[in-house]
C-alpha atoms as a PDB file:
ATOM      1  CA  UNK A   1     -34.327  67.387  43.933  1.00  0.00           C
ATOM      2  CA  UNK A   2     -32.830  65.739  46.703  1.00  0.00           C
ATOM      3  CA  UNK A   3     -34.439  62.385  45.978  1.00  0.00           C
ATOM      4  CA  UNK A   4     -33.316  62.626  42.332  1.00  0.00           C
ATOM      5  CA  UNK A   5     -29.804  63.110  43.336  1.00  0.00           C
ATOM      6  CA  UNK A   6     -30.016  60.327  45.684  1.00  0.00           C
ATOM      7  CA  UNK A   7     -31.675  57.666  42.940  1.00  0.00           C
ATOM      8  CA  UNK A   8     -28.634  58.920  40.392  1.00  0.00           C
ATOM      9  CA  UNK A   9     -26.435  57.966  43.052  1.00  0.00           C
ATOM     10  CA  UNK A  10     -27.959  54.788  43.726  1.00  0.00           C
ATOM     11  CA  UNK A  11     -28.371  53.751  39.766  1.00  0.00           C
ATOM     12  CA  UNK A  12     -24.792  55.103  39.421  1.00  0.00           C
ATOM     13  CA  UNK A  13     -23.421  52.658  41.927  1.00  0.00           C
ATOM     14  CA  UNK A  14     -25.776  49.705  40.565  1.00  0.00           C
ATOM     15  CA  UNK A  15     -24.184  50.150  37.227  1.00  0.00           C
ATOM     16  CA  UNK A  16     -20.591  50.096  38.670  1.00  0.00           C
ATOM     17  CA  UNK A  17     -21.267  47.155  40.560  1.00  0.00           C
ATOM     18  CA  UNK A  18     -22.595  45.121  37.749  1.00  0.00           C
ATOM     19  CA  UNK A  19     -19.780  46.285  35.544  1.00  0.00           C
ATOM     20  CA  UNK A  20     -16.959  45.196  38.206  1.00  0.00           C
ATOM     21  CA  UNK A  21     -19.046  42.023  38.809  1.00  0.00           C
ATOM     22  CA  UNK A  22     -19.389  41.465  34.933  1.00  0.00           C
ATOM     23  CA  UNK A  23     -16.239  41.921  33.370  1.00  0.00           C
ATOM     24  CA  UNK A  24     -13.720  39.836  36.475  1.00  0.00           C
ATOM     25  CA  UNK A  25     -16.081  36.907  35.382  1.00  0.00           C
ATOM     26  CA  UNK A  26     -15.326  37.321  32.087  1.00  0.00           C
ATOM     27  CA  UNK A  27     -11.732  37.471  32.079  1.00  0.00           C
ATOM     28  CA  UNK A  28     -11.931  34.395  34.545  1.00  0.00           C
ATOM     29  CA  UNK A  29     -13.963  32.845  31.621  1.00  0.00           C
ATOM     30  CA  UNK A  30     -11.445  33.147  28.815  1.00  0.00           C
ATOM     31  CA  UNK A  31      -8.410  32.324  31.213  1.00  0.00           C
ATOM     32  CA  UNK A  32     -10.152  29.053  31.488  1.00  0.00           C
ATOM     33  CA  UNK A  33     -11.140  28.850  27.474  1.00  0.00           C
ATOM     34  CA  UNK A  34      -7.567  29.314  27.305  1.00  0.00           C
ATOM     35  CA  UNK A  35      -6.104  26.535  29.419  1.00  0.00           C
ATOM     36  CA  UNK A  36      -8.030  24.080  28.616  1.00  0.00           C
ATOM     37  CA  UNK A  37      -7.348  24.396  25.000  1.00  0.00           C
ATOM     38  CA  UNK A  38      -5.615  21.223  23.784  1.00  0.00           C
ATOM     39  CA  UNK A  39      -2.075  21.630  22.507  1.00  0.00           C
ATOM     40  CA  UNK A  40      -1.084  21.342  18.351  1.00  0.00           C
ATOM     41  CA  UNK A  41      -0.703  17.635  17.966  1.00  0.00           C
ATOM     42  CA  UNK A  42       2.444  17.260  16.083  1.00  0.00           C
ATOM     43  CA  UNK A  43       1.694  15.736  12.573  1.00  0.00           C
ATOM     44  CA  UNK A  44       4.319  12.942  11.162  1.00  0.00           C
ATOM     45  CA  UNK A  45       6.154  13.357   8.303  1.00  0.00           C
ATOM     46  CA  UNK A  46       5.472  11.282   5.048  1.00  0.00           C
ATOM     47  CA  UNK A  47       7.425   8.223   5.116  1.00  0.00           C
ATOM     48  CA  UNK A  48      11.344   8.260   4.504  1.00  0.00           C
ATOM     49  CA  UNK A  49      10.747   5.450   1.727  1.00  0.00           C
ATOM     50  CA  UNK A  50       7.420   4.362  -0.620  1.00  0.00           C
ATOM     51  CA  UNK A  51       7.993   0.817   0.372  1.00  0.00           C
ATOM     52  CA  UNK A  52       8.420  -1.202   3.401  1.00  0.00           C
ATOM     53  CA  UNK A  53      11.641  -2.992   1.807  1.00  0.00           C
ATOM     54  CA  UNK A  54      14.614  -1.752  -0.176  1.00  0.00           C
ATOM     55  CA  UNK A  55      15.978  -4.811  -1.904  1.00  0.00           C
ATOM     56  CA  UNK A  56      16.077  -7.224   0.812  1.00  0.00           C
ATOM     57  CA  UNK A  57      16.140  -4.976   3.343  1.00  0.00           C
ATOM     58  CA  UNK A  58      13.427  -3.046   5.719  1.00  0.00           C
ATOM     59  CA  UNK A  59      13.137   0.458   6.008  1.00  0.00           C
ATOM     60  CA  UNK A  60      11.051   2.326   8.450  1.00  0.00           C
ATOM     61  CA  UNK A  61       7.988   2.811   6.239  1.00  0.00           C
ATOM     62  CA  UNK A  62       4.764   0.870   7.908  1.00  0.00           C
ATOM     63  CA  UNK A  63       1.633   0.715   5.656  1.00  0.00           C
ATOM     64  CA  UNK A  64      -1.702   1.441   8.023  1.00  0.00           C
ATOM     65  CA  UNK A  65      -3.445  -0.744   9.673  1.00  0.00           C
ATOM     66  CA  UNK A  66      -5.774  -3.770   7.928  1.00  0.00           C
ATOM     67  CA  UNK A  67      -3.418  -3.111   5.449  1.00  0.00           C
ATOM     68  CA  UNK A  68      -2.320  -6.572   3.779  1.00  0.00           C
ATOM     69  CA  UNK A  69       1.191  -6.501   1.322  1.00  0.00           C
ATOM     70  CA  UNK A  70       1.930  -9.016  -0.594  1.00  0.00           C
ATOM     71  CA  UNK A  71       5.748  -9.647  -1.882  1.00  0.00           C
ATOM     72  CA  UNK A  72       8.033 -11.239  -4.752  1.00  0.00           C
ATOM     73  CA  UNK A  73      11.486 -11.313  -4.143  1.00  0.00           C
ATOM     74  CA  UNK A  74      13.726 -12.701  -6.570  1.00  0.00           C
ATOM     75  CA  UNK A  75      17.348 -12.572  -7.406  1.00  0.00           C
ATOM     76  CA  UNK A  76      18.872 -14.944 -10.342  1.00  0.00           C
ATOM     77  CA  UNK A  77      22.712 -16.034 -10.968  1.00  0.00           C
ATOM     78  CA  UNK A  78      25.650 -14.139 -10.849  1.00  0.00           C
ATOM     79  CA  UNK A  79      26.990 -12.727 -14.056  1.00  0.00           C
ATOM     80  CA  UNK A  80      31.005 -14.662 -13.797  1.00  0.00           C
ATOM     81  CA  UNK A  81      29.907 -16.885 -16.505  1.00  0.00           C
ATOM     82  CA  UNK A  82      29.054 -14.413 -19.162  1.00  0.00           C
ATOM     83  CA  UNK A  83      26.672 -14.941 -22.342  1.00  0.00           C
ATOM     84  CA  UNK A  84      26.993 -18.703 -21.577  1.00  0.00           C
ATOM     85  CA  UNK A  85      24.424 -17.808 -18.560  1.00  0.00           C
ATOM     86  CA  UNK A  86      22.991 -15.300 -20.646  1.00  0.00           C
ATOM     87  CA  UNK A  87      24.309 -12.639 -17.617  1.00  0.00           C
ATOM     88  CA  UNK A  88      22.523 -14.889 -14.583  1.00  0.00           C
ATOM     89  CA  UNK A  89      19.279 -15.145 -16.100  1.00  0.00           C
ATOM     90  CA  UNK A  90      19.883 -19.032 -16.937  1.00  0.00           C
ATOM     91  CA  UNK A  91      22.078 -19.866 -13.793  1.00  0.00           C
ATOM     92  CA  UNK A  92      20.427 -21.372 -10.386  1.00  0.00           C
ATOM     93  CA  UNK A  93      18.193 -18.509  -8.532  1.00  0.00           C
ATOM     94  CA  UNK A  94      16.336 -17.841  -5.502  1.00  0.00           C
ATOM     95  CA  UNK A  95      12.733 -16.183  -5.219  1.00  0.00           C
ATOM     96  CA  UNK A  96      11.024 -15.601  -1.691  1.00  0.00           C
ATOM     97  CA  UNK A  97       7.330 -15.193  -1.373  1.00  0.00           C
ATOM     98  CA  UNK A  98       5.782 -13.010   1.425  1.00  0.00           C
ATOM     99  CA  UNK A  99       3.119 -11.646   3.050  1.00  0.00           C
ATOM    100  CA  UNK A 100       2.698  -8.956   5.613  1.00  0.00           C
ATOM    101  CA  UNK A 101      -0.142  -7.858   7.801  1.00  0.00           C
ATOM    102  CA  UNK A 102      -0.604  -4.510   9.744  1.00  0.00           C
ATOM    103  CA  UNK A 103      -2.023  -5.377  12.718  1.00  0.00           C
ATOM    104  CA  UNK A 104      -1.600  -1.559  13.537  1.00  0.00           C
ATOM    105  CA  UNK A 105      -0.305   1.809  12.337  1.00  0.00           C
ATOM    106  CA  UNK A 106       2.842   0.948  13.787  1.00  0.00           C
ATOM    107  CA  UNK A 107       3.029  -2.367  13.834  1.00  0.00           C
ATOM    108  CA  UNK A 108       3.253  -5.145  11.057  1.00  0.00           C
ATOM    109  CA  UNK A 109       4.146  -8.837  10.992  1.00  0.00           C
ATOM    110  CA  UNK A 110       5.282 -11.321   8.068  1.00  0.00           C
ATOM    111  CA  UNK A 111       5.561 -14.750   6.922  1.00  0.00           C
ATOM    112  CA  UNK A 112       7.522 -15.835   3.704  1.00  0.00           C
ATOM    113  CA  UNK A 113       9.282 -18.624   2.348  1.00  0.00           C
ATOM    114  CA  UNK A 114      12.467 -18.891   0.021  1.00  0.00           C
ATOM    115  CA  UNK A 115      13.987 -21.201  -2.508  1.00  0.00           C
ATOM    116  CA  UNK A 116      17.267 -21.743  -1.108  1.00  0.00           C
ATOM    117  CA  UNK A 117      17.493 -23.911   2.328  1.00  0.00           C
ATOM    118  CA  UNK A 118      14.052 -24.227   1.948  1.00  0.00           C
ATOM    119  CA  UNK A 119      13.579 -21.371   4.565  1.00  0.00           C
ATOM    120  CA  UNK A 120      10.484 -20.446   6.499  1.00  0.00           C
ATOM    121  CA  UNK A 121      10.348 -17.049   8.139  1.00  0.00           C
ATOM    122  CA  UNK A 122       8.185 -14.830  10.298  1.00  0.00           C
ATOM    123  CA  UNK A 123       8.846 -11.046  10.710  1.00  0.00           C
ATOM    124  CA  UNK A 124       8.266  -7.846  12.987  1.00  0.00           C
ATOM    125  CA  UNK A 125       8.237  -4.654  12.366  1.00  0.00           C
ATOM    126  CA  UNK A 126       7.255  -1.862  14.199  1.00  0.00           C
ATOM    127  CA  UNK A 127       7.754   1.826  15.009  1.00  0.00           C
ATOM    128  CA  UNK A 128       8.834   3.077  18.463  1.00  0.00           C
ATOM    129  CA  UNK A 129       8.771   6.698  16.901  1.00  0.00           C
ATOM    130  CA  UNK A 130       8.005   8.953  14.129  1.00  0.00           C
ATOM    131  CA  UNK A 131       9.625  11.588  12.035  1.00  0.00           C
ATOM    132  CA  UNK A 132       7.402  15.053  12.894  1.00  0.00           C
ATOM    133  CA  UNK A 133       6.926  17.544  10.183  1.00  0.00           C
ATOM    134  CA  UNK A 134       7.903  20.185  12.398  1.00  0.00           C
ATOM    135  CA  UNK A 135      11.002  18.176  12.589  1.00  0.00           C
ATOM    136  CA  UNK A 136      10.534  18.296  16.622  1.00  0.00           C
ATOM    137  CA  UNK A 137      11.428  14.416  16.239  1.00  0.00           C
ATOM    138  CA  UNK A 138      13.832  14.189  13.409  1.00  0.00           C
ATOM    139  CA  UNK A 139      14.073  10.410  13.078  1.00  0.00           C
ATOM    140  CA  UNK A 140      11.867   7.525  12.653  1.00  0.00           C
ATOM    141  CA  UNK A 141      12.883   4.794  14.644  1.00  0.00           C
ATOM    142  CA  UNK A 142      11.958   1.017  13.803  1.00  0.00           C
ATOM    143  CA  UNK A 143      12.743  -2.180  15.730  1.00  0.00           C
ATOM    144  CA  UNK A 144      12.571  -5.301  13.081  1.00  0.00           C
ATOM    145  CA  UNK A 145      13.126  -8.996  13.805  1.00  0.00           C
ATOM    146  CA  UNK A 146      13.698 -11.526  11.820  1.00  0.00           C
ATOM    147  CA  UNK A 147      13.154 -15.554  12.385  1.00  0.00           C
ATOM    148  CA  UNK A 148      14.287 -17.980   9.804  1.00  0.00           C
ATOM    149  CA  UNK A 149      13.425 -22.136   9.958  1.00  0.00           C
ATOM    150  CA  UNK A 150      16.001 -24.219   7.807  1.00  0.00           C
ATOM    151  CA  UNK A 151      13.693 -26.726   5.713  1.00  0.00           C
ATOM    152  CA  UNK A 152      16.822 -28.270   4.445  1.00  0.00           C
ATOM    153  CA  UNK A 153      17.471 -32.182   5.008  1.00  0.00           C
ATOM    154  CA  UNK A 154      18.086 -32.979   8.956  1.00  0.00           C
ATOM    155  CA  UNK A 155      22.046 -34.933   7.861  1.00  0.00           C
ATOM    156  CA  UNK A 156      22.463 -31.436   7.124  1.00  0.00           C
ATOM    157  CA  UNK A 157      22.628 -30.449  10.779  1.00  0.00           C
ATOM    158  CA  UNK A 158      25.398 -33.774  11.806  1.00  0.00           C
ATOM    159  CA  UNK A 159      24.514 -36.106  13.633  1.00  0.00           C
ATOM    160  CA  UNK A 160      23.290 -34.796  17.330  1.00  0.00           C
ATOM    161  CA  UNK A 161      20.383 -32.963  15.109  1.00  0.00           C
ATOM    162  CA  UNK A 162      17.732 -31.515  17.138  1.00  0.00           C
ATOM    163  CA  UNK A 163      15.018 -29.019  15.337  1.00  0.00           C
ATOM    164  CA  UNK A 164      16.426 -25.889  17.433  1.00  0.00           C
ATOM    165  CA  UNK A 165      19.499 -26.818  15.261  1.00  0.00           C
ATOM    166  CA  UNK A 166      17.624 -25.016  12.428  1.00  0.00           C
ATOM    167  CA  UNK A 167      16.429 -21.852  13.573  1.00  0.00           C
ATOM    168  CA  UNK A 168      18.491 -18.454  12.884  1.00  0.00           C
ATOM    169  CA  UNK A 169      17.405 -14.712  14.245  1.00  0.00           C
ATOM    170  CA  UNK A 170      17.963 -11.359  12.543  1.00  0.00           C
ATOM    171  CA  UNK A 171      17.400  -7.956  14.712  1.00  0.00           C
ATOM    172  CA  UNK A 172      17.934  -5.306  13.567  1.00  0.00           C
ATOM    173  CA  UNK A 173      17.225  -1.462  15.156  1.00  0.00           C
ATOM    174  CA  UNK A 174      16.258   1.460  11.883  1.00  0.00           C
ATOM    175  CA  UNK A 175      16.702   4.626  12.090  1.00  0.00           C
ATOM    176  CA  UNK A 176      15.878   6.865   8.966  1.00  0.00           C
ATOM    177  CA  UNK A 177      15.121  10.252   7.936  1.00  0.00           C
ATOM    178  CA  UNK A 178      13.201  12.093   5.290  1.00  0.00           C
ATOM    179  CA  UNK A 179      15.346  15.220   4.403  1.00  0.00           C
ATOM    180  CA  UNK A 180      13.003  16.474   1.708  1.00  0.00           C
ATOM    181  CA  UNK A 181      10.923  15.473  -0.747  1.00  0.00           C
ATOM    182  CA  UNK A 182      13.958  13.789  -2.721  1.00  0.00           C
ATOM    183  CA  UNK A 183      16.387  12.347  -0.480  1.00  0.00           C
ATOM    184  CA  UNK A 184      15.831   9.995   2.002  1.00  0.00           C
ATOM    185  CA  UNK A 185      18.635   8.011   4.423  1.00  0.00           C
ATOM    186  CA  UNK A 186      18.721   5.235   6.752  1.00  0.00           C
ATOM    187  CA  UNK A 187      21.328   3.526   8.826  1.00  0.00           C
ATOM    188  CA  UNK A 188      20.493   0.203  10.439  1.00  0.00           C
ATOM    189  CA  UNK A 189      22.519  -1.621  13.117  1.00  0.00           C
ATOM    190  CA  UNK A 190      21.864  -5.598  13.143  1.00  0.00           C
ATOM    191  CA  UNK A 191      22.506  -8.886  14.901  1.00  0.00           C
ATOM    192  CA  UNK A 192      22.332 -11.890  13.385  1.00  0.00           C
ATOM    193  CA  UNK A 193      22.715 -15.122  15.269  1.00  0.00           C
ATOM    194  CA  UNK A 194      22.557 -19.066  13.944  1.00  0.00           C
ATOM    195  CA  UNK A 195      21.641 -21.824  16.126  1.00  0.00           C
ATOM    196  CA  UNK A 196      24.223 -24.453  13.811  1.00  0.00           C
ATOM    197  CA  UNK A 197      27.063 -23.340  11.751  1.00  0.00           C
ATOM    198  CA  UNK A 198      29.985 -25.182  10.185  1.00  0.00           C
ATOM    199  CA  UNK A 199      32.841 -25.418  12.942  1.00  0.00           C
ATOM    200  CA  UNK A 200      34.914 -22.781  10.977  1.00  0.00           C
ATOM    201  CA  UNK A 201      32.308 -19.646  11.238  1.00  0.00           C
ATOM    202  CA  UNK A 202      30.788 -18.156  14.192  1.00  0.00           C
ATOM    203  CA  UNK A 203      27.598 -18.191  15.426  1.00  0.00           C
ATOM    204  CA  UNK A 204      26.858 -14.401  15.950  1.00  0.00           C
ATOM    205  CA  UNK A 205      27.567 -11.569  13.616  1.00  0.00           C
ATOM    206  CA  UNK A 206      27.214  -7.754  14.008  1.00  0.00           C
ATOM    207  CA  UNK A 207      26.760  -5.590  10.729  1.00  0.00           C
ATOM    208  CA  UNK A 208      25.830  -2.192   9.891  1.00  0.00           C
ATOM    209  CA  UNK A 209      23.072  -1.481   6.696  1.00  0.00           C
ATOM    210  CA  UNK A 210      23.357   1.700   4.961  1.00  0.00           C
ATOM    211  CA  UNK A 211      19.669   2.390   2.345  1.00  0.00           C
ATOM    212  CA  UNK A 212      19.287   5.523   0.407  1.00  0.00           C
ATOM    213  CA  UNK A 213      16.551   7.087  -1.955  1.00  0.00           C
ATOM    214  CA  UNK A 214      16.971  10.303  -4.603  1.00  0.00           C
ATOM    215  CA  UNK A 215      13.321  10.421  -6.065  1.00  0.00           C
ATOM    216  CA  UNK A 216      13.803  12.765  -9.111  1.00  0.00           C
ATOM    217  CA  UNK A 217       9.566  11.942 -10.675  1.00  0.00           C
ATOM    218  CA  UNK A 218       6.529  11.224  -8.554  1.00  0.00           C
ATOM    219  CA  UNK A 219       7.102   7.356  -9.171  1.00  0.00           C
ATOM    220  CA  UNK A 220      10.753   7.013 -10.117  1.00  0.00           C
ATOM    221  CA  UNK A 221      13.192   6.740  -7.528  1.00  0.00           C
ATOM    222  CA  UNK A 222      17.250   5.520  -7.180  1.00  0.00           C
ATOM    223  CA  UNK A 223      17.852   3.458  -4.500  1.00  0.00           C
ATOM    224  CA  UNK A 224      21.040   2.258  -2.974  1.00  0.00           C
ATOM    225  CA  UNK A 225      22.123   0.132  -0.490  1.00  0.00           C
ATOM    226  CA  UNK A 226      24.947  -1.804   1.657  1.00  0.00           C
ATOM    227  CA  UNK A 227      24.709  -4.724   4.015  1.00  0.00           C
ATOM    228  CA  UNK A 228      28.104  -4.930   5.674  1.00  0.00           C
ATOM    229  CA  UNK A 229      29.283  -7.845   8.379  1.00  0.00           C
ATOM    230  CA  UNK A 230      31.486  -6.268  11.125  1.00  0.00           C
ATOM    231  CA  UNK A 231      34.488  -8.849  12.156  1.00  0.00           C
ATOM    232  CA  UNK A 232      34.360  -8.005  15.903  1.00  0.00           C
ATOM    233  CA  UNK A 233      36.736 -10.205  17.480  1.00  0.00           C
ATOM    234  CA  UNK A 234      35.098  -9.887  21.142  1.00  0.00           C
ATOM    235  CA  UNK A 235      32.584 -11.928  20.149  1.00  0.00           C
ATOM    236  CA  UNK A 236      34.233 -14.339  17.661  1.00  0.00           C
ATOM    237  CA  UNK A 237      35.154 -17.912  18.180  1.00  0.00           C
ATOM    238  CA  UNK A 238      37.795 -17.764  16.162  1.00  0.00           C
ATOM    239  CA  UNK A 239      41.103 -15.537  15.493  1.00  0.00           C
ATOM    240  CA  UNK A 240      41.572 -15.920  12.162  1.00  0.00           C
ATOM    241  CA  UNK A 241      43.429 -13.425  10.081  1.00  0.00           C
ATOM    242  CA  UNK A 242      42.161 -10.511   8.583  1.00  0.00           C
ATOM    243  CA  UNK A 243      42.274 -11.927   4.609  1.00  0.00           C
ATOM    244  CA  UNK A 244      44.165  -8.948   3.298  1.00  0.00           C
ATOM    245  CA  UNK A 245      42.897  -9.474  -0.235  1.00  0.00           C
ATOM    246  CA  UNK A 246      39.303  -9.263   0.444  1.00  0.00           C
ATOM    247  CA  UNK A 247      36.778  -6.452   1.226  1.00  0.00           C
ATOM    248  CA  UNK A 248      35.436  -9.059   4.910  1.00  0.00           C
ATOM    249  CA  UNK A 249      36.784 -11.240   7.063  1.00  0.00           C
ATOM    250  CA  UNK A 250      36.972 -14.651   5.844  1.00  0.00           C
ATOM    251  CA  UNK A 251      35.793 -13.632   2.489  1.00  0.00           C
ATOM    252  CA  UNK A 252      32.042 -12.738   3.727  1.00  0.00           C
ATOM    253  CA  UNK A 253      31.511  -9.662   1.234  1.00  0.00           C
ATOM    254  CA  UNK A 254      29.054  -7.004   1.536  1.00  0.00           C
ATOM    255  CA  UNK A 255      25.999  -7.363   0.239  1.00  0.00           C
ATOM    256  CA  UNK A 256      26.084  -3.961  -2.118  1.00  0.00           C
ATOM    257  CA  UNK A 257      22.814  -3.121  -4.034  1.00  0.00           C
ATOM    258  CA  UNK A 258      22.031  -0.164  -6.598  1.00  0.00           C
ATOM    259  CA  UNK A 259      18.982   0.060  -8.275  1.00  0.00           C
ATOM    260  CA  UNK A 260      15.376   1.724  -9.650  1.00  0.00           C
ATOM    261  CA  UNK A 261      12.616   1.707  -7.942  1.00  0.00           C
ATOM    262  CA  UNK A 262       8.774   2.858  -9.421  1.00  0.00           C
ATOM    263  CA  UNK A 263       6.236   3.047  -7.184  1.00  0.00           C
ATOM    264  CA  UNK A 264       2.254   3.931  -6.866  1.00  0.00           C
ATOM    265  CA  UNK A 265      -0.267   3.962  -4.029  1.00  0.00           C
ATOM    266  CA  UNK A 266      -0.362   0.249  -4.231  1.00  0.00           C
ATOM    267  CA  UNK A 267       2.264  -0.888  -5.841  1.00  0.00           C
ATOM    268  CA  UNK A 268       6.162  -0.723  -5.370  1.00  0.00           C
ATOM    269  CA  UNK A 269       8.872  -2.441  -8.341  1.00  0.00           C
ATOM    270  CA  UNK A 270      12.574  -2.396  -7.998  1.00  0.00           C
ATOM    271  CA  UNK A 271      14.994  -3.745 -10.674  1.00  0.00           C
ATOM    272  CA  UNK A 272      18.844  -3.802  -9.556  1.00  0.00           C
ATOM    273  CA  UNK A 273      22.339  -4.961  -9.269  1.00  0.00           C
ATOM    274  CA  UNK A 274      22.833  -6.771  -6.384  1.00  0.00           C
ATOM    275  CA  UNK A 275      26.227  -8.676  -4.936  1.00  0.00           C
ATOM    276  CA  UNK A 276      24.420 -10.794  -2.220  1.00  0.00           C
ATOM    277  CA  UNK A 277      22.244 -13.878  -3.656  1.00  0.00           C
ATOM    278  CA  UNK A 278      20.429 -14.663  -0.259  1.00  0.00           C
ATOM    279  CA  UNK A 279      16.947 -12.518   0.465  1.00  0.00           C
ATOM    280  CA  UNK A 280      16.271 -12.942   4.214  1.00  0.00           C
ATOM    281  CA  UNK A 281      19.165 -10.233   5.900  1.00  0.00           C
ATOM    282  CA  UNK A 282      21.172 -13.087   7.875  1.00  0.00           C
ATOM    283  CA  UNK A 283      21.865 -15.180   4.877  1.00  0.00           C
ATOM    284  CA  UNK A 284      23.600 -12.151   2.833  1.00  0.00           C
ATOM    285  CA  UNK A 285      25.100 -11.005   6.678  1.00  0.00           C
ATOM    286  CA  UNK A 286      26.590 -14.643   7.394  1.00  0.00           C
ATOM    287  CA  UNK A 287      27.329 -16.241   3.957  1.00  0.00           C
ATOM    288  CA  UNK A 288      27.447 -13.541   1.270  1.00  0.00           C
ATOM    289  CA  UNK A 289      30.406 -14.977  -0.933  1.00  0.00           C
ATOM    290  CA  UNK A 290      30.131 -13.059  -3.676  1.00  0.00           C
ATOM    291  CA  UNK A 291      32.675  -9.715  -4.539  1.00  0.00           C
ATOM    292  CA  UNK A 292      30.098  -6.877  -5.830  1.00  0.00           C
ATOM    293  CA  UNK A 293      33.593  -5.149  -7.158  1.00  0.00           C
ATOM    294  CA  UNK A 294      34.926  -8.375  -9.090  1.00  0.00           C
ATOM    295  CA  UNK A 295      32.163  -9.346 -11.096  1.00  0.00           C
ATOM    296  CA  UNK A 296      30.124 -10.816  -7.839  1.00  0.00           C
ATOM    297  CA  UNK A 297      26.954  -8.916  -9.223  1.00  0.00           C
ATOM    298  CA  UNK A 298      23.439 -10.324 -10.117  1.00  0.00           C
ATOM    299  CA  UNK A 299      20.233  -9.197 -11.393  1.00  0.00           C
ATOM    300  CA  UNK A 300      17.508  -8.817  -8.686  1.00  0.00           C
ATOM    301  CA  UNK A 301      13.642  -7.642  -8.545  1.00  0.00           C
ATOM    302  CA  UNK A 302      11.012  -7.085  -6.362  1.00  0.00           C
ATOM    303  CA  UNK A 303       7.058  -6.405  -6.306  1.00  0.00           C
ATOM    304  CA  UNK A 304       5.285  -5.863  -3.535  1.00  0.00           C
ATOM    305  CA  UNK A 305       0.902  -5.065  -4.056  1.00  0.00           C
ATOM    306  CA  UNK A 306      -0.992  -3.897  -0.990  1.00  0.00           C
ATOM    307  CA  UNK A 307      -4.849  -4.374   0.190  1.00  0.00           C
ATOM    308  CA  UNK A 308      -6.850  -2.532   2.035  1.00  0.00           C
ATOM    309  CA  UNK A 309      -9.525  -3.760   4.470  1.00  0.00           C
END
């Protein structure tokens, strides 16, 4: 009886021991199922805007990567001269054809040429950071540069020309946001800075770009937008007075744009009223001339088709 008792204590003890030696390494095991688990990756929001330009301006909105857009930009006469014009369908134009590549998810470059100056141009774009749906980041943030080559005749550029004498820069920093599926903002900062200018302008000019979207179907959107030269005079070469009767300095109007946009998966179409007749940003920044609230307006349109490889 003895013996028994003594066994049952034994087995008793075995059973104990296994159990304290079981369950400690279990624990242990999901403590360390639970720290190596990865984090939620944050997921980005859709894009702020269907299209990687609003009228003649960039948004935030990067297509993916092998992705291959092509664009039609065009913008025809302003409507001062009426029916005789037939509204700025008949006057003198300007059209820019483009191409963009996405070399990666965030980052896309261009080439293009337009009508007037004969201008070449090469473009960057890409995303230092992304809207979140969780709204953890609540902007996308875009860096976009712009380089234009004047094709124009070299008396153009005086007498000491030299091919540097043609070359102008846009930059530009983006910063939207997608407040819901129907609204979308952006405000854009920009420099723009010309190699040669006439002796009565300056070479450098700051301006601030306002772009906005209400989508009210799946493919129909308005869109509205302002390009608007700053006259800073601590970097102007001049000290010219503020021309009281004008919206700029030196009568260099904003470039004021309202318009419809339709888009699909592929395709993107805006038709507008537009004040500025230039298409790359520093032309309309440095030389807009035209007064979008005294009959300075045009007809403008845009298609842009994208590829997939």
């Amino acid at each position: 009886m003895k013996n028994i008792n003594f066994y049952s204590r034994i087995s008793a003890l075995a059973i104990l021991a296994f159990m304290l030696g079981y369950f400690p390494g279990f624990a242990q095991e999901a403590t360390t199922e639970e720290a190596t688990e990865e984090p939620v990756k944050e997921r980005p929001a859709r894009p702020a805007f269907e299209s990687g330009l609003l009228f003649d301006a960039a948004t935030t909105t990067l297509q993916p990567s092998k992705t291959l857009e092509m664009i039609i930009q065009h913008r025809f006469g302003t409507m001062d001269n009426g029916i005789t014009d037939f509204y700025g369908i008949w006057a003198p134009s300007n059209i820019r054809l483009g191409m963009n590549y996405s070399i990666l998810d965030n980052l896309t470059v261009g080439i293009g040429a337009t009508k007037y100056n004969k201008m070449e141009d090469i473009q960057i774009k890409y995303n230092v950071l992304q809207q979140t749906r969780s709204n953890k980041i609540p902007v996308t943030v875009t860096l976009y540069e712009v380089i234009g080559i004047d094709g124009s005749a070299d008396d153009k550029f005086g007498v000491n020309y030299k091919f540097s004498n043609r070359i102008n820069y846009f930059s530009q920093i983006i910063i939207s946001r997608r407040f819901n599926d129907m609204f979308s903002l952006q405000v854009a900062p920009g420099f723009t800075h010309y190699n040669s200018v006439d002796s009565t302008m300056d070479h450098d000019k700051i301006s601030i770009s306002f772009a906005g979207r209400i989508k009210f179907s799946p493919q129909s959107s308005f869109i509205i937008g302002a390009d608007i030269p700053l006259r800073i005079q601590g970097i102007s070469e001049h000290t010219a007075e503020f021309n009281k009767t004008s919206t700029s300095w030196n009568d260099i109007y904003s470039n004021i744009c309202i318009g419809y946009e339709v888009s699909t998966s592929t395709h993107a179409f805006h038709l507008y009223l537009a004040s500025g007749q230039g298409i790359l940003p520093q032309e309309n920044i440095m030389f807009n001339k035209n007064d979008f609230f005294d009959g300075g307006i045009l007809i403008g349109l845009n298609i842009t088709r994208l590829w997939s490889f």
